[in-house]
N, C-alpha and C. Protein backbone atom coordinates (compact mmCIF):
# COMPACT_ATOMS: atom_id res chain seq x y z
N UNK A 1 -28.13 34.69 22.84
CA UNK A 1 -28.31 33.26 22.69
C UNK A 1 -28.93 32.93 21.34
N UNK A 2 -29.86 33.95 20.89
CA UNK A 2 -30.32 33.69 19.54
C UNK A 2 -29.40 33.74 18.45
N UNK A 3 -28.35 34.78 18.41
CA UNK A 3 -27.52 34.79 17.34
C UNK A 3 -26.74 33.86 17.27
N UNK A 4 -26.15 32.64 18.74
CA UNK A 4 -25.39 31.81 18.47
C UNK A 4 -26.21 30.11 17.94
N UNK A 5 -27.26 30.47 18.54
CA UNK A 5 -28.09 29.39 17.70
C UNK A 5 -28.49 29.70 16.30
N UNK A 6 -28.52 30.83 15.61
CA UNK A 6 -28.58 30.84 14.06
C UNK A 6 -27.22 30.95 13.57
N UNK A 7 -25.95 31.25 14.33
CA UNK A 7 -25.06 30.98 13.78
C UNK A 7 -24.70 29.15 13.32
N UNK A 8 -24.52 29.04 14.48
CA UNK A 8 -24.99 27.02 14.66
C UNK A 8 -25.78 26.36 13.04
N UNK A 9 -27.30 27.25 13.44
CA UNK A 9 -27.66 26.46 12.13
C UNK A 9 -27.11 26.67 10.50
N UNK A 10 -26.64 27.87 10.39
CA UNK A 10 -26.02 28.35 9.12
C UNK A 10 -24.68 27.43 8.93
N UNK A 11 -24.00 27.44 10.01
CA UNK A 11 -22.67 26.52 10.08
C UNK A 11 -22.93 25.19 9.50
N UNK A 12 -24.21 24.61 10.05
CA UNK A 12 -24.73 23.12 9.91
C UNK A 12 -25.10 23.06 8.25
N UNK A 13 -25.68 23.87 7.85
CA UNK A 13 -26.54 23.91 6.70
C UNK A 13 -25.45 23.91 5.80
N UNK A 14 -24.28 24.77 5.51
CA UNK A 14 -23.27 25.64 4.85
C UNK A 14 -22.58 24.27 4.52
N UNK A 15 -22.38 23.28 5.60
CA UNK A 15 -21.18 22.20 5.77
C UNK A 15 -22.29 20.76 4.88
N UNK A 16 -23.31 20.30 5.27
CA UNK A 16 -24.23 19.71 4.34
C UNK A 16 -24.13 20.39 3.26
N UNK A 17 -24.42 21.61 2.90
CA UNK A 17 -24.15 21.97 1.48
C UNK A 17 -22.63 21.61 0.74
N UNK A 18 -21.47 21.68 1.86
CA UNK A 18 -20.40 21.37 0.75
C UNK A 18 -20.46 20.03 0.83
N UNK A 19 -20.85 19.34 1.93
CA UNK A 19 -20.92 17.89 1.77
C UNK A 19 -21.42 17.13 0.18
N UNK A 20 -22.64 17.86 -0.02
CA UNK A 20 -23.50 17.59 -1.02
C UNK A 20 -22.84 18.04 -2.36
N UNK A 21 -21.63 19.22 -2.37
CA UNK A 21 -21.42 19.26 -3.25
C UNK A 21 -20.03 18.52 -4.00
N UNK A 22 -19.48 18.06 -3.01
CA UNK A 22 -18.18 17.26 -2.98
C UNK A 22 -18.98 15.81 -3.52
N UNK A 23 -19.87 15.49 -3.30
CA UNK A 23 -20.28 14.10 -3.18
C UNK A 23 -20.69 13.78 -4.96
N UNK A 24 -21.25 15.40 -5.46
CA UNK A 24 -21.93 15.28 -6.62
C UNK A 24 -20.46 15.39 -7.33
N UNK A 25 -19.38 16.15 -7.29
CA UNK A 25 -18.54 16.26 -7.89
C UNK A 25 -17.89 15.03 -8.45
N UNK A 26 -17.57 14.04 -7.10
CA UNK A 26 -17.21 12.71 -6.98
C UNK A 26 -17.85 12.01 -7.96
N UNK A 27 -18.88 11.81 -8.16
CA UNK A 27 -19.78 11.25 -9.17
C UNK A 27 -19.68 11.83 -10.24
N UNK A 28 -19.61 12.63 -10.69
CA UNK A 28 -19.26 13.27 -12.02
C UNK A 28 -18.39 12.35 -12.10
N UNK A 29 -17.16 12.60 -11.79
CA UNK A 29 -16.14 11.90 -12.15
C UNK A 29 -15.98 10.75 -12.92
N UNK A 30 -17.43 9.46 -12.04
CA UNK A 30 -17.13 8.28 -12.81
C UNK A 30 -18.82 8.62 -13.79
N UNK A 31 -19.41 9.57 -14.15
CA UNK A 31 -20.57 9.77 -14.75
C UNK A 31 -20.06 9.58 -15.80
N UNK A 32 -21.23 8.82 -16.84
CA UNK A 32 -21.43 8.62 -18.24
C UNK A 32 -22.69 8.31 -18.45
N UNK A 33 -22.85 8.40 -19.68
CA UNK A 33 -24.50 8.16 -20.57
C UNK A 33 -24.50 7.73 -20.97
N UNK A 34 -25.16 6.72 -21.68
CA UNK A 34 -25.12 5.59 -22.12
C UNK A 34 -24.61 5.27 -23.50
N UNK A 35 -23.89 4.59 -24.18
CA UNK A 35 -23.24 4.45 -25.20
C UNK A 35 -23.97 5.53 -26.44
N UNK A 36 -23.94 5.99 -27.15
CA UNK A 36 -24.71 6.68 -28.04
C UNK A 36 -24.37 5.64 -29.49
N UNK A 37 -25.48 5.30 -30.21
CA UNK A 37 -25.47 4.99 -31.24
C UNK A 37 -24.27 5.52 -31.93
N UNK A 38 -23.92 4.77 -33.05
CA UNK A 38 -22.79 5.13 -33.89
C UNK A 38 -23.74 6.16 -35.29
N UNK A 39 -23.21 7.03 -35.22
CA UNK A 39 -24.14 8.14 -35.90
C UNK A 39 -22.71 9.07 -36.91
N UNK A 40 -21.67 8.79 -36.65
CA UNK A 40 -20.53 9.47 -37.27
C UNK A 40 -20.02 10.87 -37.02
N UNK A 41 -20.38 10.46 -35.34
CA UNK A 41 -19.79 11.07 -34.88
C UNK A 41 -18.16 11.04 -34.61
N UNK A 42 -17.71 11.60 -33.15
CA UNK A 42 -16.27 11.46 -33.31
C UNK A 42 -15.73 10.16 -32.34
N UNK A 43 -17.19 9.64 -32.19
CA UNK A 43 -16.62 8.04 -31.20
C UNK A 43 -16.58 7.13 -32.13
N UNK A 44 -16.65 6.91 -33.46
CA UNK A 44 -16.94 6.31 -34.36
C UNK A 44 -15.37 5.78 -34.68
N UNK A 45 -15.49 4.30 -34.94
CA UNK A 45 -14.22 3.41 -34.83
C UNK A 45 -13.00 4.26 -35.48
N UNK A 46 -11.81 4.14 -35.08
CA UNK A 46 -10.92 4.71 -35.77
C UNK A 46 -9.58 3.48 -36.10
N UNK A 47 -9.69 2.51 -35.84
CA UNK A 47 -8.82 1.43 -36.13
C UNK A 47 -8.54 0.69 -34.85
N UNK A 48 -8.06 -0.41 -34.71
CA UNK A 48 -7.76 -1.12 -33.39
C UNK A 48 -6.57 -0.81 -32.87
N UNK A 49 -6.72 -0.40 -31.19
CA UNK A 49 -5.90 -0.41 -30.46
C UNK A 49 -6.00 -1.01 -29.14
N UNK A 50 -4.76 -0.67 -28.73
CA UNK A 50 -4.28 -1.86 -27.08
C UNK A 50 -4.00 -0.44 -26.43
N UNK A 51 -5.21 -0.98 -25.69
CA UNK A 51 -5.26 0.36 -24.41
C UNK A 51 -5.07 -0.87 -22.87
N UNK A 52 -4.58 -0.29 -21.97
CA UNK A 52 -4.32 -1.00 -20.76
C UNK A 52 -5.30 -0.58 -19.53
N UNK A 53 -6.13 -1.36 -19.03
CA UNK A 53 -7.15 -1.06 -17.81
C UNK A 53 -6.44 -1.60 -16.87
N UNK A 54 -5.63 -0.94 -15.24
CA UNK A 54 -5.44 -1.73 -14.22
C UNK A 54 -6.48 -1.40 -13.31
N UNK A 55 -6.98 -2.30 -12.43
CA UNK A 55 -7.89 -2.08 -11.40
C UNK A 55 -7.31 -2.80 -10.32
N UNK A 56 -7.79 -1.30 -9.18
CA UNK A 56 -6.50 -1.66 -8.18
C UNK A 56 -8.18 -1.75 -6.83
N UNK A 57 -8.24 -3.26 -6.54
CA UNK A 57 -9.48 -3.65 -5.68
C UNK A 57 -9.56 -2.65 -4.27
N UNK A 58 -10.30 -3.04 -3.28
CA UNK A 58 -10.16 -2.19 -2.34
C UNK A 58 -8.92 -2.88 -1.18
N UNK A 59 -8.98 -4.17 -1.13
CA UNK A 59 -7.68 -4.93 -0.57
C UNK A 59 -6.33 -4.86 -1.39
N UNK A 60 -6.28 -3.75 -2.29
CA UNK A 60 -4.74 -3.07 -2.87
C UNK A 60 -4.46 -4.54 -4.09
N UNK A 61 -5.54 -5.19 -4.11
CA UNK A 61 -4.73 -6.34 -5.13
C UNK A 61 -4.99 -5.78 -6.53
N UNK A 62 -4.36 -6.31 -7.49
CA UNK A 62 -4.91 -5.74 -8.81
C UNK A 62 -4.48 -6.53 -10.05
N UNK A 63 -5.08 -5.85 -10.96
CA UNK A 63 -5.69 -6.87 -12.06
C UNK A 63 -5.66 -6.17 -13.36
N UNK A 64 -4.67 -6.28 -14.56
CA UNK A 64 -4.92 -5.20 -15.47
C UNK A 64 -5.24 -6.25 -16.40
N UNK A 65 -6.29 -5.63 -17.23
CA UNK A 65 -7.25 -5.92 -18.71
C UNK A 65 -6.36 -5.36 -19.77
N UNK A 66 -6.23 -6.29 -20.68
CA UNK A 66 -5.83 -5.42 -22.19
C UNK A 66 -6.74 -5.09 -23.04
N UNK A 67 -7.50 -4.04 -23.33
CA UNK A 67 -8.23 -4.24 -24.32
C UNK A 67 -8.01 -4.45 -25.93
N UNK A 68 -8.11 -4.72 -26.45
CA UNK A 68 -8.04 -4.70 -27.86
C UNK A 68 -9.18 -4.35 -28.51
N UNK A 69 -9.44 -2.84 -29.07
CA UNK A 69 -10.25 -2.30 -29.69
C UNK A 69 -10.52 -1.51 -30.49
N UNK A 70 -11.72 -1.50 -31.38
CA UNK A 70 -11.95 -0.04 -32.38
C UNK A 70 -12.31 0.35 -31.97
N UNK A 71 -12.85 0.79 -30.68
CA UNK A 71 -13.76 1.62 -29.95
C UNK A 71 -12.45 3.20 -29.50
N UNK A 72 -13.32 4.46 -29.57
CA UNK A 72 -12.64 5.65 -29.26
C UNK A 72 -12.35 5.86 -28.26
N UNK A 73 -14.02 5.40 -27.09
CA UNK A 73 -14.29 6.28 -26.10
C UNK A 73 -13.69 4.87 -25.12
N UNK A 74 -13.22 5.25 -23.81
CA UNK A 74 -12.92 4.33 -22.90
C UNK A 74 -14.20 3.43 -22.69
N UNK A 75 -15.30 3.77 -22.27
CA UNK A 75 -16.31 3.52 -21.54
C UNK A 75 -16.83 1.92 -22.53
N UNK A 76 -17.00 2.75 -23.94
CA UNK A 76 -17.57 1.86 -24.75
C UNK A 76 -16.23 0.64 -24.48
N UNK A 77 -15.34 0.91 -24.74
CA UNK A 77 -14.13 -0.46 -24.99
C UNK A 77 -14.28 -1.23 -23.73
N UNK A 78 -14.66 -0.44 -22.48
CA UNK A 78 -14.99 -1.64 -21.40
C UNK A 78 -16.02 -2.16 -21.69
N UNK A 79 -17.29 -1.58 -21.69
CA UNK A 79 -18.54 -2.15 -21.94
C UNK A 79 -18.11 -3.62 -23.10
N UNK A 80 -17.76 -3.10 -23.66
CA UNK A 80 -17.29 -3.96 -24.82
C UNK A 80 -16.63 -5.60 -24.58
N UNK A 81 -15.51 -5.06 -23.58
CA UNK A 81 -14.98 -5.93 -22.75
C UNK A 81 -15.56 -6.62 -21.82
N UNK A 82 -17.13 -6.47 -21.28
CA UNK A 82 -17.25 -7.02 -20.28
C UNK A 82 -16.82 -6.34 -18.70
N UNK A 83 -16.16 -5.31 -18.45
CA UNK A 83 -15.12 -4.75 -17.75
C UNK A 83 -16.47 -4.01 -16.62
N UNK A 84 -16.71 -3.23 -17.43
CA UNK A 84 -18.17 -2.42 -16.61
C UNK A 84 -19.37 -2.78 -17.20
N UNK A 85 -20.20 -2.57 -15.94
CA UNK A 85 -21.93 -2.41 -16.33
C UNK A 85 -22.54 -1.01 -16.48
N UNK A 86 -23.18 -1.25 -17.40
CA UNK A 86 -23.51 0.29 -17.27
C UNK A 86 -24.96 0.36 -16.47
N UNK A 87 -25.12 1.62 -15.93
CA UNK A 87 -26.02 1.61 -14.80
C UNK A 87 -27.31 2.83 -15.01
N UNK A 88 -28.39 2.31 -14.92
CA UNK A 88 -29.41 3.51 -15.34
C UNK A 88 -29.43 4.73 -14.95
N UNK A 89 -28.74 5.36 -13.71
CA UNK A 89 -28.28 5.98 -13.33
C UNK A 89 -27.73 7.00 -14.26
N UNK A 90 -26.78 6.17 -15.04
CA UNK A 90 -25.45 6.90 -16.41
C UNK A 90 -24.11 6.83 -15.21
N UNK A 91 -24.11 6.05 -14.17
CA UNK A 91 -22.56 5.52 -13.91
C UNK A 91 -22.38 4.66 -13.99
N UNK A 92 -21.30 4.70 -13.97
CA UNK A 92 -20.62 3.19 -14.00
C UNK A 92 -20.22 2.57 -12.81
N UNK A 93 -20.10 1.96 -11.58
CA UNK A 93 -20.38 2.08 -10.63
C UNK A 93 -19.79 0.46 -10.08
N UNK A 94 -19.87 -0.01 -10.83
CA UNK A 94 -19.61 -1.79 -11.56
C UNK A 94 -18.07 -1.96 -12.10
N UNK A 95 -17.13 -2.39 -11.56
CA UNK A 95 -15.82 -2.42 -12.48
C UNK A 95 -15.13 -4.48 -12.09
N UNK A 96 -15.54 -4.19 -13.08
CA UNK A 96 -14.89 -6.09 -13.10
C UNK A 96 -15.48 -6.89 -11.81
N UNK A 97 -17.30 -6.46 -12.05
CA UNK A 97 -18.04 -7.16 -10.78
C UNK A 97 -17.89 -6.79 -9.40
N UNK A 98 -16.93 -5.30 -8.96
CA UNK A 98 -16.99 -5.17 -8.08
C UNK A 98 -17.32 -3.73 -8.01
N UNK A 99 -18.92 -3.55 -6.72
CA UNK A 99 -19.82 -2.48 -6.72
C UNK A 99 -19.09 -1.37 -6.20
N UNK A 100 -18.51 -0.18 -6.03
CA UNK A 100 -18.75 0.93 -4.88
C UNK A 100 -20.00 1.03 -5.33
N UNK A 101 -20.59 1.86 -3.92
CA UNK A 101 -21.52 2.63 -4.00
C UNK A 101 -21.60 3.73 -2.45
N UNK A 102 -21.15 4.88 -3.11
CA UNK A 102 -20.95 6.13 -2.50
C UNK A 102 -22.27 6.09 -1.55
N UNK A 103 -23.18 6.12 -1.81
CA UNK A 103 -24.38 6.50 -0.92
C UNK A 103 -24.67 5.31 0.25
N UNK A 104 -23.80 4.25 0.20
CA UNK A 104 -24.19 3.38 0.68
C UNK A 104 -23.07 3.10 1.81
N UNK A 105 -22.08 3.45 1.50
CA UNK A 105 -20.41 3.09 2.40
C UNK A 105 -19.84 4.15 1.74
N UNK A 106 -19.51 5.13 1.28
CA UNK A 106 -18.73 6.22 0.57
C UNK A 106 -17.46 6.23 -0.38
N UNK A 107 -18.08 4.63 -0.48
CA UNK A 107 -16.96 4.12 -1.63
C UNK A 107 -17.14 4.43 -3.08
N UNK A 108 -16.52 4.94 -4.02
CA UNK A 108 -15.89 5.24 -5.38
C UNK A 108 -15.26 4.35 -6.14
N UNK A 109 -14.92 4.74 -7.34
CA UNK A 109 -13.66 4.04 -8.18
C UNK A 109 -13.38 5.66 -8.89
N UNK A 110 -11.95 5.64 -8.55
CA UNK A 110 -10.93 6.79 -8.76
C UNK A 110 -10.67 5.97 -10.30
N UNK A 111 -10.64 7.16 -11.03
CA UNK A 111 -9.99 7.01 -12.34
C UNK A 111 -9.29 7.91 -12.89
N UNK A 112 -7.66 7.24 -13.09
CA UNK A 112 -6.52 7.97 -13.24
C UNK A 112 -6.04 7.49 -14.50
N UNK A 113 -5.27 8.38 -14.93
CA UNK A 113 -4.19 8.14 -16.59
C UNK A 113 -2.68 8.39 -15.58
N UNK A 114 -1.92 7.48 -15.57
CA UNK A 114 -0.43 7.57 -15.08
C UNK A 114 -0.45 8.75 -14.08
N UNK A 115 -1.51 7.79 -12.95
CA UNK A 115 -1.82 8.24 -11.72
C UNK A 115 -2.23 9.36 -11.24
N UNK A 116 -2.87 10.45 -12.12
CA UNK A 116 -3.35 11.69 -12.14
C UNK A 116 -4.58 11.44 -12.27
N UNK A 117 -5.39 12.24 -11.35
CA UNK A 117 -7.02 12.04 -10.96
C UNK A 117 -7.82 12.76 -12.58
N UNK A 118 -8.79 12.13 -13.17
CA UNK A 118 -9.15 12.90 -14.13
C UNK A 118 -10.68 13.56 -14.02
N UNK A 119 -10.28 14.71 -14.63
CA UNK A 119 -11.55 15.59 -14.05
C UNK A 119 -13.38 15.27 -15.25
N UNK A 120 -13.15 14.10 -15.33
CA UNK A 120 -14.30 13.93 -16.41
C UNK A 120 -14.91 12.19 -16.50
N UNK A 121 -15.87 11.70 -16.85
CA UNK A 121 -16.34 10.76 -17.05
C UNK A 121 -15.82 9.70 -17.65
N UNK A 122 -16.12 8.45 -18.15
CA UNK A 122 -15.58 7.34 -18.67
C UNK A 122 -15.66 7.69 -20.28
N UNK A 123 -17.47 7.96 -20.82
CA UNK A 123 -18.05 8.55 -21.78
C UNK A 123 -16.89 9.47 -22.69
N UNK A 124 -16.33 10.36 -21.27
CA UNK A 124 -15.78 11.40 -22.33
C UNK A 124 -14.09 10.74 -22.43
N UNK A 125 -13.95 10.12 -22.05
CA UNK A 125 -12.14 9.77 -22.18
C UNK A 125 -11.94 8.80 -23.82
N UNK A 126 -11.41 9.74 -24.51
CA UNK A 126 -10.93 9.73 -25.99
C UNK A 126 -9.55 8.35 -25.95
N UNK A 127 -9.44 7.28 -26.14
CA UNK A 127 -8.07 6.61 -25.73
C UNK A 127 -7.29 6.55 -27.26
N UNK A 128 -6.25 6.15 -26.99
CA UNK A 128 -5.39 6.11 -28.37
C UNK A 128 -4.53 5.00 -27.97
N UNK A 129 -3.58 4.44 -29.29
CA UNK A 129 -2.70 2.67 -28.67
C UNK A 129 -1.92 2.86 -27.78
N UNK A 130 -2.11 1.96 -26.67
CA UNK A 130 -0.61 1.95 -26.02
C UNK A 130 -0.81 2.54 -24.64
N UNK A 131 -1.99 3.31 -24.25
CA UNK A 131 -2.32 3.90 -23.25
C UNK A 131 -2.98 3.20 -22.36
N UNK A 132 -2.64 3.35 -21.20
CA UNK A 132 -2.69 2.95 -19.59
C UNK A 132 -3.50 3.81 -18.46
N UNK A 133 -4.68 2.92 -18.31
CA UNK A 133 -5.21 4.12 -17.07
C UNK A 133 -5.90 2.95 -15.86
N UNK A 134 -6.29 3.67 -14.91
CA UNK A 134 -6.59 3.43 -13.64
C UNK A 134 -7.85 3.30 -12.97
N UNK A 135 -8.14 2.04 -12.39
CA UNK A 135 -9.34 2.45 -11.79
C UNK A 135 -9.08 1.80 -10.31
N UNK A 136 -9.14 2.87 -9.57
CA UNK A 136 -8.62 2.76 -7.90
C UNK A 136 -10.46 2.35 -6.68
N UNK A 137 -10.23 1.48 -6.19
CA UNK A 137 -11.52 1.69 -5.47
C UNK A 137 -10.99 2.24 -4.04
N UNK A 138 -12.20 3.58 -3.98
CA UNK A 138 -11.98 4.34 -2.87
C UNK A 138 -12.63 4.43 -2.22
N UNK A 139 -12.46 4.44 -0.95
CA UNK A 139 -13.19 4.57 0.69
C UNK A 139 -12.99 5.33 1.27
């Protein structure tokens, strides 16, 4: 009886652990840091372009933004736009006034380039003219 009750708790513990680690992964996803000063680096303006934001709400309606910008990094050209808030945290969490919040209802915003899930932050997405990406709210 003892071994099936420490089996039990290892099972319990093992499954909270992937819970916890799926959850942090998820968040990566929409993680960023906060704009970084323009220092000359490689986010540093490179000429204006028309990048396309659609945001697809949680009632499937949707709404695409054009941006028009010198900005490199995605994150900054929304910020820029008005589009997201940025959050002390370092997510973004906020997309055209409307909250997920994972810890609260297990809701997300999925962010895709021609519907492919991307494995990295807002911060790090490099855009160039003409390009189209996604922000899905997920439950």
């Amino acid at each position: 009886m003892k071994n099936k009750t420490m089996v039990k708790e290892f099972l319990r513990k093992s499954l909270a652990f992937i819970a916890a680690a799926i959850m942090v992964l998820s968040l990566f996803t929409l993680s960023a840091c906060a704009p970084a000063a323009n220092d000359g680096d490689s986010s540093a303006p490179t000429g204006e372009k028309t990048v396309y934001f659609k945001i697809i709400f949680e009632d499937k309606t949707e709404k695409t933004v054009t941006l028009k910008t010198e900005k490199d990094i995605l994150a900054e050209a929304l910020v820029e736009a008005n589009v997201i808030e940025y959050n002390s945290t370092g997510l973004y969490t906020t997309i055209d006034g409307v909250t997920a919040d994972y810890s609260k209802d297990g809701s997300w915003w999925c962010i895709t380039k021609g519907g492919e899930m991307l494995n990295f932050g807002l911060n790090d997405i490099k855009i160039s003219d003409g390009e189209t990406y996604e922000a899905t709210y997920t439950k």
